[in-house]
PDB file of N, CA and C in Angstrom:
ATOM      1  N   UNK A   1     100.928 130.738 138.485  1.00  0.00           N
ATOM      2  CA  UNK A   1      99.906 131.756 138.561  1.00  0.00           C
ATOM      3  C   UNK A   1      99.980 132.388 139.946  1.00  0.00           C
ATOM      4  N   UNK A   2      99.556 133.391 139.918  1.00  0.00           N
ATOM      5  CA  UNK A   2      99.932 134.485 141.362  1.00  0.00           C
ATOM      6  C   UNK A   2      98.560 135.080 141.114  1.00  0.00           C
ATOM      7  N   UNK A   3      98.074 135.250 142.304  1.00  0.00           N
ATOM      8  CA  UNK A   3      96.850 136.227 142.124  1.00  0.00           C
ATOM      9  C   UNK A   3      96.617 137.153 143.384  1.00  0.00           C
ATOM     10  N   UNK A   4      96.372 138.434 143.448  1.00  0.00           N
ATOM     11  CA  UNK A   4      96.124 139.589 144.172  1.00  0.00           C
ATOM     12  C   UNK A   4      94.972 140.259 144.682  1.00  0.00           C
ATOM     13  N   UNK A   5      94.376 140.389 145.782  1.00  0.00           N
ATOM     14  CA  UNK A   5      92.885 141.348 145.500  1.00  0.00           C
ATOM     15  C   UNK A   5      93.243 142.265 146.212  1.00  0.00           C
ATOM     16  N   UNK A   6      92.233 143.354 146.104  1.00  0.00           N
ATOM     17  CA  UNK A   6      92.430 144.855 146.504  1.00  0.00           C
ATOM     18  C   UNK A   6      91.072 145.302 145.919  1.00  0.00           C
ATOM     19  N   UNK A   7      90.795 146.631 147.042  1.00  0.00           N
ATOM     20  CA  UNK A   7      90.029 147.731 146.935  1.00  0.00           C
ATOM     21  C   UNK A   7      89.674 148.455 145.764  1.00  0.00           C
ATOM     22  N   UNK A   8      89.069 148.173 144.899  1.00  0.00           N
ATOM     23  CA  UNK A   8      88.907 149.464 143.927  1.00  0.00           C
ATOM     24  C   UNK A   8      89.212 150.647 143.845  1.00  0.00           C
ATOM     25  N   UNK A   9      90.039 151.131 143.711  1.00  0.00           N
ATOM     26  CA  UNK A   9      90.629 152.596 143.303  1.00  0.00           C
ATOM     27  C   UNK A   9      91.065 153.226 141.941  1.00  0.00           C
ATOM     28  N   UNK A  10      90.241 153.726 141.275  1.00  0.00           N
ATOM     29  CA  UNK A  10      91.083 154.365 140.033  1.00  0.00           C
ATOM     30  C   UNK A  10      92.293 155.503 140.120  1.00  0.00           C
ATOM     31  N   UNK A  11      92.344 156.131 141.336  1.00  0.00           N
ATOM     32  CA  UNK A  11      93.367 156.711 140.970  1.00  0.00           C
ATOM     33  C   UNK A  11      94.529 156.550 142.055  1.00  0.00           C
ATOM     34  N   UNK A  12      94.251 155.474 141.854  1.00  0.00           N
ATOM     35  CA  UNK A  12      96.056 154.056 142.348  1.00  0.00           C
ATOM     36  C   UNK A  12      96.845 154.160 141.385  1.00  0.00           C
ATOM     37  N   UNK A  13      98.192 154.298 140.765  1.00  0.00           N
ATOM     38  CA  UNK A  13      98.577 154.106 139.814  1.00  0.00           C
ATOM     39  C   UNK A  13      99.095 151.987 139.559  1.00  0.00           C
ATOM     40  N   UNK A  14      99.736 151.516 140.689  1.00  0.00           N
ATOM     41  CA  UNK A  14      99.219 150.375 140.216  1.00  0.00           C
ATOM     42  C   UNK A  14      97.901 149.408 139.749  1.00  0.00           C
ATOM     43  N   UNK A  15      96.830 150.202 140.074  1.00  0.00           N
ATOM     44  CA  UNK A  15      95.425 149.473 139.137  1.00  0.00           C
ATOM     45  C   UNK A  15      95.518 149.950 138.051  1.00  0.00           C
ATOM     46  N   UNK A  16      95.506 150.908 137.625  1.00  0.00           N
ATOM     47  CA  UNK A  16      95.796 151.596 136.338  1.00  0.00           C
ATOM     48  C   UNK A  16      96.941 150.627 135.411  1.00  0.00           C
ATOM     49  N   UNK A  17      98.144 150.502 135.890  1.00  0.00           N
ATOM     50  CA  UNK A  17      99.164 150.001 135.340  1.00  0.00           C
ATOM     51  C   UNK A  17      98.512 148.649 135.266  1.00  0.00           C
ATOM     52  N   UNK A  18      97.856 147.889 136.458  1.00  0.00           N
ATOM     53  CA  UNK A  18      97.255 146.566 136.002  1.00  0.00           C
ATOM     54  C   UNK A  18      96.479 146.245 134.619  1.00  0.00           C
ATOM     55  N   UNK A  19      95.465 147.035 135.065  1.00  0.00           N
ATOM     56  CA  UNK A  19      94.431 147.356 134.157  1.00  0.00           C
ATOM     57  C   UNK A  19      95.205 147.513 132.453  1.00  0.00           C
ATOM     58  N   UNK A  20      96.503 148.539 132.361  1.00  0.00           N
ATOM     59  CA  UNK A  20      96.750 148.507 130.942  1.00  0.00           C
ATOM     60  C   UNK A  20      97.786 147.576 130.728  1.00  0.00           C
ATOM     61  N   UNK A  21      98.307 146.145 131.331  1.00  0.00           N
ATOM     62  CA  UNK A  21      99.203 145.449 131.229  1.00  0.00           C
ATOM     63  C   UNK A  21      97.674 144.764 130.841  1.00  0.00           C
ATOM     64  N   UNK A  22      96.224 144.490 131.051  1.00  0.00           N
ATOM     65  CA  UNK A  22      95.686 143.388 130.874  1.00  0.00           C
ATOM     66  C   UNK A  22      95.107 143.889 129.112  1.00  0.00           C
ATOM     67  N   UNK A  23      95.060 144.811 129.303  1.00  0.00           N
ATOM     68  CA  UNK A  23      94.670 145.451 127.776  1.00  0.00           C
ATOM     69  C   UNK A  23      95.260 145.192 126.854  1.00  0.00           C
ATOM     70  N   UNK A  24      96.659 145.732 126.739  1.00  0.00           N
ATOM     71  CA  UNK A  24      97.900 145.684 126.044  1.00  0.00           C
ATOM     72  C   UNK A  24      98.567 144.207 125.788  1.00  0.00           C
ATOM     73  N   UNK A  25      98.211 143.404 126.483  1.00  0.00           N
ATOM     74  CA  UNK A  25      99.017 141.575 127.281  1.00  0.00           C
ATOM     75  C   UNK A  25     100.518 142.056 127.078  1.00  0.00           C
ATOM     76  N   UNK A  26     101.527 142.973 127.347  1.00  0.00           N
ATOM     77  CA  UNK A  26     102.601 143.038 127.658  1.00  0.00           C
ATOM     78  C   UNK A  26     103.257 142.273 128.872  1.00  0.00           C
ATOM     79  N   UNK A  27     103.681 141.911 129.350  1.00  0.00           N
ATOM     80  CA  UNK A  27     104.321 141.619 130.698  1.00  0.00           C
ATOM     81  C   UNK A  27     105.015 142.977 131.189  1.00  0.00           C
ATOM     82  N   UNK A  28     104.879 143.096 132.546  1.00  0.00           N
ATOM     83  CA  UNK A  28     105.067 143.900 133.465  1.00  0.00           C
ATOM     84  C   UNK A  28     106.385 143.495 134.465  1.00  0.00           C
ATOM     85  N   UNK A  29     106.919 144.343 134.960  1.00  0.00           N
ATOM     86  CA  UNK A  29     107.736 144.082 136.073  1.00  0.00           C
ATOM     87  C   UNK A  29     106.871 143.916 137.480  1.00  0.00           C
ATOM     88  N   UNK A  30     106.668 143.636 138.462  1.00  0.00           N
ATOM     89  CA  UNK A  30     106.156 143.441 139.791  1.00  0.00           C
ATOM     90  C   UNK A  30     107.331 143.002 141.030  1.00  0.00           C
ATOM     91  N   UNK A  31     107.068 144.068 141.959  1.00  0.00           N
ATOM     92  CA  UNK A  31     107.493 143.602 143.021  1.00  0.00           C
ATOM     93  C   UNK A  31     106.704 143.390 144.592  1.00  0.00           C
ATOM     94  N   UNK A  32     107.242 142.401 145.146  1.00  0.00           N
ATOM     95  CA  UNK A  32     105.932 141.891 146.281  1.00  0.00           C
ATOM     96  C   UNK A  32     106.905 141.839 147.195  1.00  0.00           C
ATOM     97  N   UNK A  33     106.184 142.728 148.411  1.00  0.00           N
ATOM     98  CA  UNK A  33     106.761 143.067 149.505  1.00  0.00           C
ATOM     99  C   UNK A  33     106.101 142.610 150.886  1.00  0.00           C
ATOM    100  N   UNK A  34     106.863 141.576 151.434  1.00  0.00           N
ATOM    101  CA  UNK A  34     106.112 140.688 152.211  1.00  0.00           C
ATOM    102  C   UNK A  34     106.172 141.306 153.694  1.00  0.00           C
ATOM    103  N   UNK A  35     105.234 140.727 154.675  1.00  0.00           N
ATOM    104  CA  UNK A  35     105.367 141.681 155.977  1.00  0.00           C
ATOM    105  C   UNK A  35     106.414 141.881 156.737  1.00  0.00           C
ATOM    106  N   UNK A  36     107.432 140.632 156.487  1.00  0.00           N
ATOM    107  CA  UNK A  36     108.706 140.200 157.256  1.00  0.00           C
ATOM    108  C   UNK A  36     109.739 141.037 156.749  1.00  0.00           C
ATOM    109  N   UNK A  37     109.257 141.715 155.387  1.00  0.00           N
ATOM    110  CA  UNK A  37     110.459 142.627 155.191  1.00  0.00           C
ATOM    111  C   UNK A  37     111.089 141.977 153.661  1.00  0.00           C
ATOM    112  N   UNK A  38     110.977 140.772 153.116  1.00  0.00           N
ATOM    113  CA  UNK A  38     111.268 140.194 152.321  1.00  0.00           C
ATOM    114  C   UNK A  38     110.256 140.880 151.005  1.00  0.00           C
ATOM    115  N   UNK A  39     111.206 140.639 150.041  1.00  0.00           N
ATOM    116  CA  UNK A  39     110.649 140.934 148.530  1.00  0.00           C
ATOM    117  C   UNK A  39     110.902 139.984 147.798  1.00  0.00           C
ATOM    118  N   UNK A  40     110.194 139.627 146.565  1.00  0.00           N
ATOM    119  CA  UNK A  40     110.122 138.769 145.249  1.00  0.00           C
ATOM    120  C   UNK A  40     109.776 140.218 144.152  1.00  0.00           C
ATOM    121  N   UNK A  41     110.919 140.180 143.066  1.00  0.00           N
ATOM    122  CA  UNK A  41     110.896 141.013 141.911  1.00  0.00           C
ATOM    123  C   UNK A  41     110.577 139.887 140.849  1.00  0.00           C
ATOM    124  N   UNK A  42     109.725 140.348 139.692  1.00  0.00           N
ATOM    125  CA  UNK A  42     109.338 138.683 138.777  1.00  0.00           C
ATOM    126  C   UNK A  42     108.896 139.885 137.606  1.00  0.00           C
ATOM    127  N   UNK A  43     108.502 139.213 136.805  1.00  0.00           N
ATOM    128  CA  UNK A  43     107.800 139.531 135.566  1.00  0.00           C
ATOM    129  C   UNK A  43     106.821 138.828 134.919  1.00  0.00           C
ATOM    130  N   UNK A  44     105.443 138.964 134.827  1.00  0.00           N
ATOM    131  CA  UNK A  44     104.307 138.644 134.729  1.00  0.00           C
ATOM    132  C   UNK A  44     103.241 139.242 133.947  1.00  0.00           C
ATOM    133  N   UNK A  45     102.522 138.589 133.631  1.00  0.00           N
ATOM    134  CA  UNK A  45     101.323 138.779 132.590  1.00  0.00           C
ATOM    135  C   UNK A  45     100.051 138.492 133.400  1.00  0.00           C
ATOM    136  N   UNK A  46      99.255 139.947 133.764  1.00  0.00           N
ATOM    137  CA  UNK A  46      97.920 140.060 133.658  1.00  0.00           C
ATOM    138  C   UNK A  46      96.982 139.313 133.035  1.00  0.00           C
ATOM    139  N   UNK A  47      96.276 138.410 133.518  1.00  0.00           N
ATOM    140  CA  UNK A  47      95.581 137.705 132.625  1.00  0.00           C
ATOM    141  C   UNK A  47      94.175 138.215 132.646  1.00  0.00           C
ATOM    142  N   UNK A  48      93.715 138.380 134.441  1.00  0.00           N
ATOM    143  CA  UNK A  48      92.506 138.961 134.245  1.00  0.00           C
ATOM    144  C   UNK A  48      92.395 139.786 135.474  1.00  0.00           C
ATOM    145  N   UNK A  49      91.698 140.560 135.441  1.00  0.00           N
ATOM    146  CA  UNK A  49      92.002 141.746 136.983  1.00  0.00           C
ATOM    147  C   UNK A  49      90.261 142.437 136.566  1.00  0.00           C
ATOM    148  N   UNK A  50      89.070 141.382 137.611  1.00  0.00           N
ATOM    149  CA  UNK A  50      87.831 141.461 137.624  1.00  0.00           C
ATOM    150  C   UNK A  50      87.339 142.932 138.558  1.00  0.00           C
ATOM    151  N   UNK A  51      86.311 143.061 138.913  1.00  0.00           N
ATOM    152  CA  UNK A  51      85.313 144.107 139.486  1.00  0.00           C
ATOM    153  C   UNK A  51      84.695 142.901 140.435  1.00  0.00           C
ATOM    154  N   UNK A  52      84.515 142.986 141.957  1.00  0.00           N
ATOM    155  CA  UNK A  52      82.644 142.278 142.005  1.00  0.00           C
ATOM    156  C   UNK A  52      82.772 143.485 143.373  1.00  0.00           C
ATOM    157  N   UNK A  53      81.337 143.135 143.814  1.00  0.00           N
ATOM    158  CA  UNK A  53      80.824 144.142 144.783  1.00  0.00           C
ATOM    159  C   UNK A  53      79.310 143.655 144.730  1.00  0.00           C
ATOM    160  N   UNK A  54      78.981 143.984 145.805  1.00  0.00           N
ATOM    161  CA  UNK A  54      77.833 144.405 145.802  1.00  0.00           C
ATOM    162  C   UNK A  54      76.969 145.516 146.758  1.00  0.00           C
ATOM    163  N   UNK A  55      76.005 145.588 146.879  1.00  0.00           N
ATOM    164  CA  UNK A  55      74.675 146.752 147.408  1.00  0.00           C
ATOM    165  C   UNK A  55      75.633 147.399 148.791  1.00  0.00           C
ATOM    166  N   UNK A  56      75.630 148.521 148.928  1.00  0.00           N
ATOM    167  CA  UNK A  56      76.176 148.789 150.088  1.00  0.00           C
ATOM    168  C   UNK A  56      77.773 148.324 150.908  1.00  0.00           C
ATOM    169  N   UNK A  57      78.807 147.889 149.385  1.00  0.00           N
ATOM    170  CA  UNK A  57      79.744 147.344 149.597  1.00  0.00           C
ATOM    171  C   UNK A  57      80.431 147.368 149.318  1.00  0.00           C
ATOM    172  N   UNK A  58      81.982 147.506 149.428  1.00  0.00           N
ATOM    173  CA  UNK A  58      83.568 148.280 148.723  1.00  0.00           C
ATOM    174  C   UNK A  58      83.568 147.512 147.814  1.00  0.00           C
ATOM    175  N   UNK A  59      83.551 147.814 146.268  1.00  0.00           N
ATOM    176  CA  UNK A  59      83.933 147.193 145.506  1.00  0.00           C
ATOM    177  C   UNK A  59      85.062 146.523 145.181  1.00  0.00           C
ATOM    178  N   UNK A  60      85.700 145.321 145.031  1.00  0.00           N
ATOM    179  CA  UNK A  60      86.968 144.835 144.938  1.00  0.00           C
ATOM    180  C   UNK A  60      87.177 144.250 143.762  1.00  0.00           C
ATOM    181  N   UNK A  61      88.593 144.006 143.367  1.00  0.00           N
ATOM    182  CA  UNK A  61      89.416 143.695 142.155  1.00  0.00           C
ATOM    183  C   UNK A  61      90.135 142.281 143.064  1.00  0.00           C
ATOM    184  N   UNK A  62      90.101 141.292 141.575  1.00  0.00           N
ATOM    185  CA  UNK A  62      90.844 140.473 141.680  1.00  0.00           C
ATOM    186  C   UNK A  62      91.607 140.194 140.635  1.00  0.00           C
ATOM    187  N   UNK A  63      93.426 140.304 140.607  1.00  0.00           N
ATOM    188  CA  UNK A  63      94.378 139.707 139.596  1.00  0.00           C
ATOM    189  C   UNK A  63      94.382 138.705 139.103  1.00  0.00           C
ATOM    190  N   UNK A  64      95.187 138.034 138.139  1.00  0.00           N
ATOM    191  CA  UNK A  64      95.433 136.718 138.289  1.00  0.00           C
ATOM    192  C   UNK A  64      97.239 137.270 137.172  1.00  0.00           C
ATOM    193  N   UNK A  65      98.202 137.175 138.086  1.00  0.00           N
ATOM    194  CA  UNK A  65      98.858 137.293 137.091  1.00  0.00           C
ATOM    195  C   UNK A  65      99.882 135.678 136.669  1.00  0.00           C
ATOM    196  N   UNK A  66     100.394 135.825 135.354  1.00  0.00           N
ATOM    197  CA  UNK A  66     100.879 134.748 134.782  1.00  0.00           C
ATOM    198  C   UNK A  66     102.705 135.195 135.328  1.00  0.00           C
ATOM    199  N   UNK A  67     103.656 134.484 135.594  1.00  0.00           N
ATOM    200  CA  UNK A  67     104.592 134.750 136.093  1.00  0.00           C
ATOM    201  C   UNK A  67     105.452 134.458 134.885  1.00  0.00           C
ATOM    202  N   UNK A  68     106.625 134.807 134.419  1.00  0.00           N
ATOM    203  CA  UNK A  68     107.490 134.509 133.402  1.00  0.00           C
ATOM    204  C   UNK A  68     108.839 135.065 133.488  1.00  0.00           C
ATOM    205  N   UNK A  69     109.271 133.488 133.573  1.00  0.00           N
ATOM    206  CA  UNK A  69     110.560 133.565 133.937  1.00  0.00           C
ATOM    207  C   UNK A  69     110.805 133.784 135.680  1.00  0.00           C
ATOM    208  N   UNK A  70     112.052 133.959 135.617  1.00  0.00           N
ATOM    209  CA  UNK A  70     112.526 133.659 137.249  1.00  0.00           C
ATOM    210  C   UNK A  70     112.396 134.535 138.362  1.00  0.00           C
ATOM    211  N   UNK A  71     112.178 134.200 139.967  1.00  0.00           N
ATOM    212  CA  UNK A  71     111.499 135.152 140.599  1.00  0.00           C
ATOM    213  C   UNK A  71     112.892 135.621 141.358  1.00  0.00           C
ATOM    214  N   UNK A  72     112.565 136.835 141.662  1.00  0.00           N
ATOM    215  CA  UNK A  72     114.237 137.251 142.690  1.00  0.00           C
ATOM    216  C   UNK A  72     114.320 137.647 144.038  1.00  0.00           C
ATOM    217  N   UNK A  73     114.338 136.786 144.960  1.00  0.00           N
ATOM    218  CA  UNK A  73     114.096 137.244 146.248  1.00  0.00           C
ATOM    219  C   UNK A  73     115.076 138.134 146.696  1.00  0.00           C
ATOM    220  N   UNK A  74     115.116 138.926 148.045  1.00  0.00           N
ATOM    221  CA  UNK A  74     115.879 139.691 148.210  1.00  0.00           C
ATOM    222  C   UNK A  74     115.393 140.402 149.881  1.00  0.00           C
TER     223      UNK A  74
END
């Protein structure tokens, strides 16, 4: 399991793409780009990608994606 949070934005195209990989349960391609310069390419399933917030406060999203099959560093 891999999980992600971030800012609420609808017109991100990766929340969007989250959002309809959790709808659909397709698996997705993902790539994660680390600060050092390193990447992991994988393929994963959205399981749940929440809302919380509150009064006077950036609303945020949390992933949880399912990983499947092998990861590819690079």
């Amino acid at each position: 399991m891999f999980a992600i949070e971030v800012y609420q934005d609808n017109s991100v195209a990766g929340q969007l793409a989250l959002m309809t990989a959790l709808v659909t349960g397709v698996a997705k391609s993902f790539k994660l780009i680390l600060p050092n310069g390193n990447n992991a390419t994988f393929t994963a399933y959205v399981k749940k990608f929440n809302s919380q917030g509150a009064v006077d406060q950036a609303i945020r999203r949390s992933a949880e994606l399912r990983i499947s099959g092998s990861i590819t560093w690079a």
